[in-house]
PDB file of N, CA and C in Angstrom:
ATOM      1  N   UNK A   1      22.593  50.052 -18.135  1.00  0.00           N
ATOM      2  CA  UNK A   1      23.062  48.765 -18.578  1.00  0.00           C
ATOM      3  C   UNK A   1      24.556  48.645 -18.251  1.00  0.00           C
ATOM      4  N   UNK A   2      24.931  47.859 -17.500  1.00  0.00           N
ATOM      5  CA  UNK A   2      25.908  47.512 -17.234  1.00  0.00           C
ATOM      6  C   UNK A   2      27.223  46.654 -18.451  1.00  0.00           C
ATOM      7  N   UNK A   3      28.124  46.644 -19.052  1.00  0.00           N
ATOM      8  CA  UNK A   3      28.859  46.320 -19.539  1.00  0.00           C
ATOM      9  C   UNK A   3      30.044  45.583 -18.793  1.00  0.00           C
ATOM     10  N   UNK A   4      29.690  44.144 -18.873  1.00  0.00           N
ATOM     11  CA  UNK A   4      31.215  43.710 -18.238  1.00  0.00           C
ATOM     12  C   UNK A   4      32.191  42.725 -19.398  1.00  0.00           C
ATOM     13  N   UNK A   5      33.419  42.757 -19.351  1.00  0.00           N
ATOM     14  CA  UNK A   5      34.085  41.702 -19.907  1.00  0.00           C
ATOM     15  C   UNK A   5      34.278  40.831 -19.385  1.00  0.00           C
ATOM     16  N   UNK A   6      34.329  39.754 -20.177  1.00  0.00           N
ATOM     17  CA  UNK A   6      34.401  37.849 -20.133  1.00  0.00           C
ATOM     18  C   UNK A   6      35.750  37.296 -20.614  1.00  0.00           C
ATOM     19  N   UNK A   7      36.284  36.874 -20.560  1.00  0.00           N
ATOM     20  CA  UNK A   7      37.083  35.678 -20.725  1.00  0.00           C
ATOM     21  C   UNK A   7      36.964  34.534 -21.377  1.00  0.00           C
ATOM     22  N   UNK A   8      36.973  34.192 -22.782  1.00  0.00           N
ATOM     23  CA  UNK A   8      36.484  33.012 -22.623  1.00  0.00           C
ATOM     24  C   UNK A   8      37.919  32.280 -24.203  1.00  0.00           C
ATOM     25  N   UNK A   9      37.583  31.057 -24.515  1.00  0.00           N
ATOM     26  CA  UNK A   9      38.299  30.439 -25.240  1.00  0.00           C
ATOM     27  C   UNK A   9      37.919  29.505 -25.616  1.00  0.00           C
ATOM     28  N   UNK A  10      38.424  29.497 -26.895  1.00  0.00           N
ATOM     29  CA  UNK A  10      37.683  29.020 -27.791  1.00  0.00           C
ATOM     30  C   UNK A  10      39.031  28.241 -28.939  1.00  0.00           C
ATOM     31  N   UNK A  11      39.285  27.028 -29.483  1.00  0.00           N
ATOM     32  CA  UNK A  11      39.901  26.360 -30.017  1.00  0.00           C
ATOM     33  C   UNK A  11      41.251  26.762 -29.106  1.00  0.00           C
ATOM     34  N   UNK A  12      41.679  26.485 -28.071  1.00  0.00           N
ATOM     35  CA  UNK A  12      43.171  27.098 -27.683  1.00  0.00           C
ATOM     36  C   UNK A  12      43.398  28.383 -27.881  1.00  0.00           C
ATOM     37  N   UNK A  13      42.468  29.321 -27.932  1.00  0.00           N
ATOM     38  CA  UNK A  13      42.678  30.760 -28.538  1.00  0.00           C
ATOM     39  C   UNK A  13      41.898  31.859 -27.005  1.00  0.00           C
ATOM     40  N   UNK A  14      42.099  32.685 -26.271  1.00  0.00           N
ATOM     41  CA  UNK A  14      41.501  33.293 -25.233  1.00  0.00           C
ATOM     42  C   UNK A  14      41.080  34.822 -25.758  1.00  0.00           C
ATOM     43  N   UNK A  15      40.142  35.065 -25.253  1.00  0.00           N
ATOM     44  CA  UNK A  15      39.174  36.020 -26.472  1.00  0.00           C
ATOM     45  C   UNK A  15      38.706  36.838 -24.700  1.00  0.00           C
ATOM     46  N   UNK A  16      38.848  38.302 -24.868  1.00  0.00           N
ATOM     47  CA  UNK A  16      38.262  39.142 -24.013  1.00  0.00           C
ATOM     48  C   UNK A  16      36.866  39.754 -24.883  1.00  0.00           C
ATOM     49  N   UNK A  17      35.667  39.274 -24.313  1.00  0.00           N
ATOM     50  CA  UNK A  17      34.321  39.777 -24.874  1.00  0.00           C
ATOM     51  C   UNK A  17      33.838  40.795 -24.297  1.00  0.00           C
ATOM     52  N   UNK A  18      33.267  42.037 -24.240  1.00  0.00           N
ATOM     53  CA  UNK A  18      32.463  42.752 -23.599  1.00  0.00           C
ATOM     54  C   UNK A  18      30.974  42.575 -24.338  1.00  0.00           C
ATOM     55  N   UNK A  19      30.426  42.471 -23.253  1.00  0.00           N
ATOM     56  CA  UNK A  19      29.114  42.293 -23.025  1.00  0.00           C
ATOM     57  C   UNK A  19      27.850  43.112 -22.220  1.00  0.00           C
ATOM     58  N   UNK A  20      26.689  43.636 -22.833  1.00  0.00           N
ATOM     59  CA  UNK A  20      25.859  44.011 -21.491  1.00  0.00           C
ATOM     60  C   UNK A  20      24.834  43.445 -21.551  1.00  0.00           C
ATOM     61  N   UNK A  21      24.495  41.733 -22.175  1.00  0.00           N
ATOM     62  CA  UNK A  21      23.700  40.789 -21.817  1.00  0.00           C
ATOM     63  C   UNK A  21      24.113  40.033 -20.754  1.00  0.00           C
ATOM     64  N   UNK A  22      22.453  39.464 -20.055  1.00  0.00           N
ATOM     65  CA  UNK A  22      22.956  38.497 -18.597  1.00  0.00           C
ATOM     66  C   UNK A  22      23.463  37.198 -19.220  1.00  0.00           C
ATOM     67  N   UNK A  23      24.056  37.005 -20.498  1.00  0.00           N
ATOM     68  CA  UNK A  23      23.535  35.197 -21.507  1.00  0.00           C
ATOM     69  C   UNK A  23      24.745  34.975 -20.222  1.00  0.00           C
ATOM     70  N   UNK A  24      25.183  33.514 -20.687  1.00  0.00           N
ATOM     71  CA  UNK A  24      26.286  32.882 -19.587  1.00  0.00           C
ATOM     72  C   UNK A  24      27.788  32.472 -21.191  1.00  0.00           C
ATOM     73  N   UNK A  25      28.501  33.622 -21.154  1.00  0.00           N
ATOM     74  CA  UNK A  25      28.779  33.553 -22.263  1.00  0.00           C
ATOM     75  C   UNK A  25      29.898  32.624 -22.209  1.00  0.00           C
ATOM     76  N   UNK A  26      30.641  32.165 -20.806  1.00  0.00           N
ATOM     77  CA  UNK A  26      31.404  31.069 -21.275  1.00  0.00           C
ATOM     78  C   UNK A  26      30.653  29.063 -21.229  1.00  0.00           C
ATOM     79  N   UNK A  27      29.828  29.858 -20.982  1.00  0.00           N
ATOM     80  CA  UNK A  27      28.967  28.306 -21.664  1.00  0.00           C
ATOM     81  C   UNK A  27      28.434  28.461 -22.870  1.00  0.00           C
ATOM     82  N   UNK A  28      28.625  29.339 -23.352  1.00  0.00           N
ATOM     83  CA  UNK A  28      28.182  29.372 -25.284  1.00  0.00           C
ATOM     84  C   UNK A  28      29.245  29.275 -25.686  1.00  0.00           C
ATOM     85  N   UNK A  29      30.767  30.004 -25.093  1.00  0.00           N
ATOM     86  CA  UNK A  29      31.628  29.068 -25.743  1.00  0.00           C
ATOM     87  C   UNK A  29      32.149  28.125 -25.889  1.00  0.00           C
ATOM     88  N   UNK A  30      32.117  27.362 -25.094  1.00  0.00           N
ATOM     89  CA  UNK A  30      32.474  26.024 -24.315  1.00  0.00           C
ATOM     90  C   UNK A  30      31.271  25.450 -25.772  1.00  0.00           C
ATOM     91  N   UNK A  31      30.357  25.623 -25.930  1.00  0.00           N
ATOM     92  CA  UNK A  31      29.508  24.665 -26.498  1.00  0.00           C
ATOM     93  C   UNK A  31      29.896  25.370 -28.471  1.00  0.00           C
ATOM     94  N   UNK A  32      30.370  26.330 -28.203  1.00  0.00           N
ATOM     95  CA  UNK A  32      30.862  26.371 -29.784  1.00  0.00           C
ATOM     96  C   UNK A  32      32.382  25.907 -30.140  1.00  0.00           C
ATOM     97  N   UNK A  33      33.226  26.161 -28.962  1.00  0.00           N
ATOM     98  CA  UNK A  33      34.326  24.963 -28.541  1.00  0.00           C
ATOM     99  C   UNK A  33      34.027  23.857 -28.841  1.00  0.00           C
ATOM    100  N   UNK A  34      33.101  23.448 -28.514  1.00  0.00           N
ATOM    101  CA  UNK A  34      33.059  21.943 -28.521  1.00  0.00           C
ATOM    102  C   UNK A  34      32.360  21.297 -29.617  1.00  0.00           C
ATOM    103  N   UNK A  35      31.588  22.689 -30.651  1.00  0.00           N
ATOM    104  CA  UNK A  35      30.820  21.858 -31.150  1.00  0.00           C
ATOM    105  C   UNK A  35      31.847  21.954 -32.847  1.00  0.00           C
ATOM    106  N   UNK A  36      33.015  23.060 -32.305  1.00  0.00           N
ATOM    107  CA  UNK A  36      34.120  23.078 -33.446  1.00  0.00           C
ATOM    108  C   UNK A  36      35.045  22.205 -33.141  1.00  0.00           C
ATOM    109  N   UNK A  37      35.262  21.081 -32.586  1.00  0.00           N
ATOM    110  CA  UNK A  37      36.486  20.261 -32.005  1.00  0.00           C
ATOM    111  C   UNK A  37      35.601  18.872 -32.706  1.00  0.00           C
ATOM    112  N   UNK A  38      34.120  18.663 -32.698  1.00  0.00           N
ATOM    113  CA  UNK A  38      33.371  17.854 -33.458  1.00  0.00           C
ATOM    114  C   UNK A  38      33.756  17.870 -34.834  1.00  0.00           C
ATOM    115  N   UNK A  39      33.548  18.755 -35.816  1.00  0.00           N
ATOM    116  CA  UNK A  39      34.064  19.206 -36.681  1.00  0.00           C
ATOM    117  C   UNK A  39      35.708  19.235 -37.239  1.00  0.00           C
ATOM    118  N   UNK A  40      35.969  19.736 -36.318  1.00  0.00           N
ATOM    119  CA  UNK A  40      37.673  19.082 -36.682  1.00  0.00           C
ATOM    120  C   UNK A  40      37.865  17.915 -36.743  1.00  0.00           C
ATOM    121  N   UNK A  41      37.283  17.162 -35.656  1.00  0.00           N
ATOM    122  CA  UNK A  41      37.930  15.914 -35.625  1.00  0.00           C
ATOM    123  C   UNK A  41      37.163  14.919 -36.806  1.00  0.00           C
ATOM    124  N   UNK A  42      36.620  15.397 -37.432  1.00  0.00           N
ATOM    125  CA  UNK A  42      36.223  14.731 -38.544  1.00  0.00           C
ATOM    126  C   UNK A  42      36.889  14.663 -39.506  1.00  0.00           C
ATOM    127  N   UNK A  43      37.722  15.979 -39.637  1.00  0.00           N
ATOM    128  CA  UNK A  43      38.493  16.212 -41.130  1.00  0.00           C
ATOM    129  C   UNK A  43      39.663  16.847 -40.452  1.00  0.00           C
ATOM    130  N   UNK A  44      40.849  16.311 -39.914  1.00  0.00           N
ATOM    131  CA  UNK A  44      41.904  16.894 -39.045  1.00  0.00           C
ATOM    132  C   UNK A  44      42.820  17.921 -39.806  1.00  0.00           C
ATOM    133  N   UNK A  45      42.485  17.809 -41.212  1.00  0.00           N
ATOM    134  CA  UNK A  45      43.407  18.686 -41.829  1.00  0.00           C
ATOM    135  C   UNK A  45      42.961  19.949 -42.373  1.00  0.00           C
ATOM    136  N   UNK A  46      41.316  20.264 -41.999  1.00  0.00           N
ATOM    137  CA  UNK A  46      41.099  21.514 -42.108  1.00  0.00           C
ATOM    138  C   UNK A  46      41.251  22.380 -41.158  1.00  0.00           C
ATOM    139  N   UNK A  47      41.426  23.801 -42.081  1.00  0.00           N
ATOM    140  CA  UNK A  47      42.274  24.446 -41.256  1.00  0.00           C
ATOM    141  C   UNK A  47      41.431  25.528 -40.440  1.00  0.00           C
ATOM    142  N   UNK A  48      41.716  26.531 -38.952  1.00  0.00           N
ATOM    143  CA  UNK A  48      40.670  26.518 -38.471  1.00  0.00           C
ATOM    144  C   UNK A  48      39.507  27.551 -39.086  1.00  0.00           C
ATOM    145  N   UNK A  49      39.386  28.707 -40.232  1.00  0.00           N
ATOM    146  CA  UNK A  49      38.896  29.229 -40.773  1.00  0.00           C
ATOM    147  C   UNK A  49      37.636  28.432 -41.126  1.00  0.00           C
ATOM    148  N   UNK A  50      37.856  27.661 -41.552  1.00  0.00           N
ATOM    149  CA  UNK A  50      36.987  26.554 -42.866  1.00  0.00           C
ATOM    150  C   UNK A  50      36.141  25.903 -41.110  1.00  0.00           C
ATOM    151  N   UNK A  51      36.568  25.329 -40.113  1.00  0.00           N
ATOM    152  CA  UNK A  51      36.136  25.081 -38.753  1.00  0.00           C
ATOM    153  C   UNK A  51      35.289  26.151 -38.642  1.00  0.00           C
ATOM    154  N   UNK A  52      35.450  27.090 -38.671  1.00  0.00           N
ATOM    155  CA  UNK A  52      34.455  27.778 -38.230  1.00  0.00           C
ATOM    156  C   UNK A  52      33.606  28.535 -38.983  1.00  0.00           C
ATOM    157  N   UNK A  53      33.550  28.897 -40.163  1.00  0.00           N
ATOM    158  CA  UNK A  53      32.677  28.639 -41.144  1.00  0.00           C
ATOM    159  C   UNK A  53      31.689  27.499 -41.252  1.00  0.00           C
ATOM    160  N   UNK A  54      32.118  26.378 -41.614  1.00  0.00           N
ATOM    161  CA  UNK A  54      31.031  24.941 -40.763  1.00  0.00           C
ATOM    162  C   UNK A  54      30.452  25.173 -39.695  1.00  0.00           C
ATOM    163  N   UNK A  55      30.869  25.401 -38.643  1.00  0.00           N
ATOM    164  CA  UNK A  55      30.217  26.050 -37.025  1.00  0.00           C
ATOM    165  C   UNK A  55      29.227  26.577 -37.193  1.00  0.00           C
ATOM    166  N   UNK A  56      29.443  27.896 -38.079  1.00  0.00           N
ATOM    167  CA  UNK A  56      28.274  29.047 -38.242  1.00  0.00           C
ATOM    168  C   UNK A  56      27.488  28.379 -38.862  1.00  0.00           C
ATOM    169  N   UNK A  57      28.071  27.734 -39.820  1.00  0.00           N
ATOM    170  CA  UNK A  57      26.753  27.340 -40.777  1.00  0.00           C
ATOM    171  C   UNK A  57      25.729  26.485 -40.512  1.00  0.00           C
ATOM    172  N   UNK A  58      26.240  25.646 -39.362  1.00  0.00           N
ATOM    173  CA  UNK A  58      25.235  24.089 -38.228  1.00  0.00           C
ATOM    174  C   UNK A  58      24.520  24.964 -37.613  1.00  0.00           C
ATOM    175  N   UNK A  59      25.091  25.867 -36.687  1.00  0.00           N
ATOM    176  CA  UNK A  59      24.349  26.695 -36.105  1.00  0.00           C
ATOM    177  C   UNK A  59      23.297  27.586 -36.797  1.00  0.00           C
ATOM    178  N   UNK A  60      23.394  28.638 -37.690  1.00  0.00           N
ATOM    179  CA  UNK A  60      22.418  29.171 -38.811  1.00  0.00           C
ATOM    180  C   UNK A  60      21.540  28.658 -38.956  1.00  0.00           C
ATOM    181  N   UNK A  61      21.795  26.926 -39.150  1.00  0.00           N
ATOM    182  CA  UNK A  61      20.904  25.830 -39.703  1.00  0.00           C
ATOM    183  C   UNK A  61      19.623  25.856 -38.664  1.00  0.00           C
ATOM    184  N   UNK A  62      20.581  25.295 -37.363  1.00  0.00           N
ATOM    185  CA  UNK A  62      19.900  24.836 -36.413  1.00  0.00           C
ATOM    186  C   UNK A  62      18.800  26.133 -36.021  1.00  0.00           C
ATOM    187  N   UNK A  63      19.313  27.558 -35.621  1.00  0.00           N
ATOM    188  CA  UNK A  63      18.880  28.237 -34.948  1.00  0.00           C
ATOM    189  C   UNK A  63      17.465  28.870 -36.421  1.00  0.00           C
ATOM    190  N   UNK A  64      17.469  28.281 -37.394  1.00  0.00           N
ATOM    191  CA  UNK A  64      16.354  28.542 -38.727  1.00  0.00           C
ATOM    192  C   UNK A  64      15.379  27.810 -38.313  1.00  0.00           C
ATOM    193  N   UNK A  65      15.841  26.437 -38.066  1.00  0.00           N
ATOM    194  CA  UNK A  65      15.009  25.237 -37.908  1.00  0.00           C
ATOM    195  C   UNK A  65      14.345  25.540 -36.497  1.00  0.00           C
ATOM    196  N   UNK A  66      15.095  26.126 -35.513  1.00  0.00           N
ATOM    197  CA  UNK A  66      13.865  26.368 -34.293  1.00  0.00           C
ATOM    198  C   UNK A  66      12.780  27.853 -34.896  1.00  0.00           C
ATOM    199  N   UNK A  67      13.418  28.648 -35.294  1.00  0.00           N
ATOM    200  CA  UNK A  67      12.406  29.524 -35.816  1.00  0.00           C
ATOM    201  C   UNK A  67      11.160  28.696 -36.740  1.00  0.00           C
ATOM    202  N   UNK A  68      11.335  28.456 -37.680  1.00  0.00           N
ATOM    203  CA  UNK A  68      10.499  27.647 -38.531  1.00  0.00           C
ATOM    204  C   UNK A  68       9.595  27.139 -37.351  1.00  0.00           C
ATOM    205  N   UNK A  69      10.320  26.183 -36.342  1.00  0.00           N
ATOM    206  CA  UNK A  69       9.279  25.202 -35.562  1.00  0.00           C
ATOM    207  C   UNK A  69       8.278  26.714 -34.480  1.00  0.00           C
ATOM    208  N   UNK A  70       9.044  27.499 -34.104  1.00  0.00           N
ATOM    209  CA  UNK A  70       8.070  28.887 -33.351  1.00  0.00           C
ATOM    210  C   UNK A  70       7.348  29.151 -34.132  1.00  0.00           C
ATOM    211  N   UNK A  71       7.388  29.314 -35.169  1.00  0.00           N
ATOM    212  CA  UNK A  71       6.392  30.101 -35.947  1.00  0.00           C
ATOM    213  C   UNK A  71       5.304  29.313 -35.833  1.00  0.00           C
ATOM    214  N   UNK A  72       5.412  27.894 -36.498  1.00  0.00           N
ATOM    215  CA  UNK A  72       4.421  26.659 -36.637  1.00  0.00           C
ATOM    216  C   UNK A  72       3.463  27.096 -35.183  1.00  0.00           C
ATOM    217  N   UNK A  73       4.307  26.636 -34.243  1.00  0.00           N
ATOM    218  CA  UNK A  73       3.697  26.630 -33.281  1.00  0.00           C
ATOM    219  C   UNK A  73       3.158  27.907 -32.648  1.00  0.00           C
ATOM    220  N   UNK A  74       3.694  28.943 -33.460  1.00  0.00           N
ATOM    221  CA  UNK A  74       2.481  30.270 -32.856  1.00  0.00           C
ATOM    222  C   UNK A  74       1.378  30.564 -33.630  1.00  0.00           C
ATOM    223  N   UNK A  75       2.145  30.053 -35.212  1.00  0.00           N
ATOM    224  CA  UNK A  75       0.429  29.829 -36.261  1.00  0.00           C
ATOM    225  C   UNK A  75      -0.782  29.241 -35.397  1.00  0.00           C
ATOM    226  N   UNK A  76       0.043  27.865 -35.120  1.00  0.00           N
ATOM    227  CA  UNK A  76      -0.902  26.795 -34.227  1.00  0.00           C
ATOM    228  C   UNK A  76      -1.743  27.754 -33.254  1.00  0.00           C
ATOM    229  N   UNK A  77      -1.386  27.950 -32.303  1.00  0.00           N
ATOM    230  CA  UNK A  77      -2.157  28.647 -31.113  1.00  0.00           C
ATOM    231  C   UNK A  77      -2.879  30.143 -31.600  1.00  0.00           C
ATOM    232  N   UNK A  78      -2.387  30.574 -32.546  1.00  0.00           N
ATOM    233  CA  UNK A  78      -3.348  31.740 -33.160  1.00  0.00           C
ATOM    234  C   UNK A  78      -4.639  31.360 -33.927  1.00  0.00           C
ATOM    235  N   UNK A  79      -4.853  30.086 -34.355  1.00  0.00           N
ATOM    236  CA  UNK A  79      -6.080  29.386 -34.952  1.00  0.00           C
ATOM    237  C   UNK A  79      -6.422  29.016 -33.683  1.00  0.00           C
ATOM    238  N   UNK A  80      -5.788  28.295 -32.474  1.00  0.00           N
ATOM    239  CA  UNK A  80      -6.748  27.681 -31.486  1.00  0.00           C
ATOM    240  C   UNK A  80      -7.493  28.721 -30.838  1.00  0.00           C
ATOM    241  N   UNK A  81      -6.695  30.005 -30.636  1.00  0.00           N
ATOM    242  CA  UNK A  81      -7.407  31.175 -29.956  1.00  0.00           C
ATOM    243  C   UNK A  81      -8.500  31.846 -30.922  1.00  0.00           C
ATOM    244  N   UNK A  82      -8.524  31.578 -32.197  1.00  0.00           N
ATOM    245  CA  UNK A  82      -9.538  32.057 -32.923  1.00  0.00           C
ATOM    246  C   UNK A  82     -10.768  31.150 -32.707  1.00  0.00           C
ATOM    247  N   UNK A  83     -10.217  30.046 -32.665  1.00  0.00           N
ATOM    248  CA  UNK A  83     -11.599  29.023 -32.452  1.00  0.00           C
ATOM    249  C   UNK A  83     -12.113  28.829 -31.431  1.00  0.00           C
ATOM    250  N   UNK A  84     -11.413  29.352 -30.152  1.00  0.00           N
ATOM    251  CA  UNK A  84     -11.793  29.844 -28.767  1.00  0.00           C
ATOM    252  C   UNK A  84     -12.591  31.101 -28.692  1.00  0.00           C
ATOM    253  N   UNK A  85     -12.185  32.123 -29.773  1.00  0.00           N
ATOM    254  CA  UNK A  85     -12.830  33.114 -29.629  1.00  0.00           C
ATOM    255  C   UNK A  85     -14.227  32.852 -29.971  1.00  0.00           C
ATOM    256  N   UNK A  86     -14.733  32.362 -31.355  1.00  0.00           N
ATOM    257  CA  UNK A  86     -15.801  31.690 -32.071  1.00  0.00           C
ATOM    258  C   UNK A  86     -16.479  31.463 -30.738  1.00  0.00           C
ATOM    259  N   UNK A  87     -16.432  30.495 -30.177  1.00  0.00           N
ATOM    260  CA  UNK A  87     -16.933  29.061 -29.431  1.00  0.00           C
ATOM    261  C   UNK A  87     -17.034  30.117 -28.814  1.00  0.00           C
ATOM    262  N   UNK A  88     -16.787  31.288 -27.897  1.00  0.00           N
ATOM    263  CA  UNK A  88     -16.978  31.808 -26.784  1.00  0.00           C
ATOM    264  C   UNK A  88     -18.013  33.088 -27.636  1.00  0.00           C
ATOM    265  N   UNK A  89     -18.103  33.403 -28.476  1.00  0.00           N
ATOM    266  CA  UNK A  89     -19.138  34.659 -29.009  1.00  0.00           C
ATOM    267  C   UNK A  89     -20.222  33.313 -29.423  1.00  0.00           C
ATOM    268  N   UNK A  90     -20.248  32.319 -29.804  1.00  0.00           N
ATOM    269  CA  UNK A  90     -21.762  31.955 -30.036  1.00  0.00           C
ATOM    270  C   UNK A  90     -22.205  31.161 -28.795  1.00  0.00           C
ATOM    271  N   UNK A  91     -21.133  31.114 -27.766  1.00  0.00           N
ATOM    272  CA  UNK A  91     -22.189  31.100 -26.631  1.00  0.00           C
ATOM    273  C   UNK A  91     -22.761  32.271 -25.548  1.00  0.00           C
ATOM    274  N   UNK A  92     -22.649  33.549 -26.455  1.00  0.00           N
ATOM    275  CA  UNK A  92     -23.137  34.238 -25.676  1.00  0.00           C
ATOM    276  C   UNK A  92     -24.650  34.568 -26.247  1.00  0.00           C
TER     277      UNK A  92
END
């Protein structure tokens, strides 16, 4: 596994990451950049701690809410494959 460092920045701040995932890590920051500059600019006088605390916490949210929806949807297809299985043993 290869380990390389990144570059990336985040609120005016430049952050050296090491990494030995392929993710594209200055487009995750760019999009947590951006999705903390949303957030600021709502309430200009918080300060950036409290910014990014909110961040984590949209995100947490969000990344629960796609789990929740995987699961649904692997419940889902684990009943359709059961009822595939059925349908395929009583036609034998």
């Amino acid at each position: 596994m290869k380990v390389h460092t990144v570059q990336i920045t985040i609120r005016g701040r430049t952050y050296s990451v090491r990494s030995d995932q392929d993710e594209d890590l200055p487009a995750i920051a760019r999009d947590v950049d951006r999705r903390m500059a949303e957030i600021a600019s709502r309430s200009p006088r918080m300060d950036d701690y409290t910014i990014a605390m909110l961040t984590a916490l949209n995100l947490a949210s969000e990344l629960e809410r796609v789990r929740r929806d995987v699961d649904a949807d692997l419940a889902a297809l684990d009943r359709d494959l059961a009822s595939a299985g059925l349908l395929l043993e009583a036609g034998r």
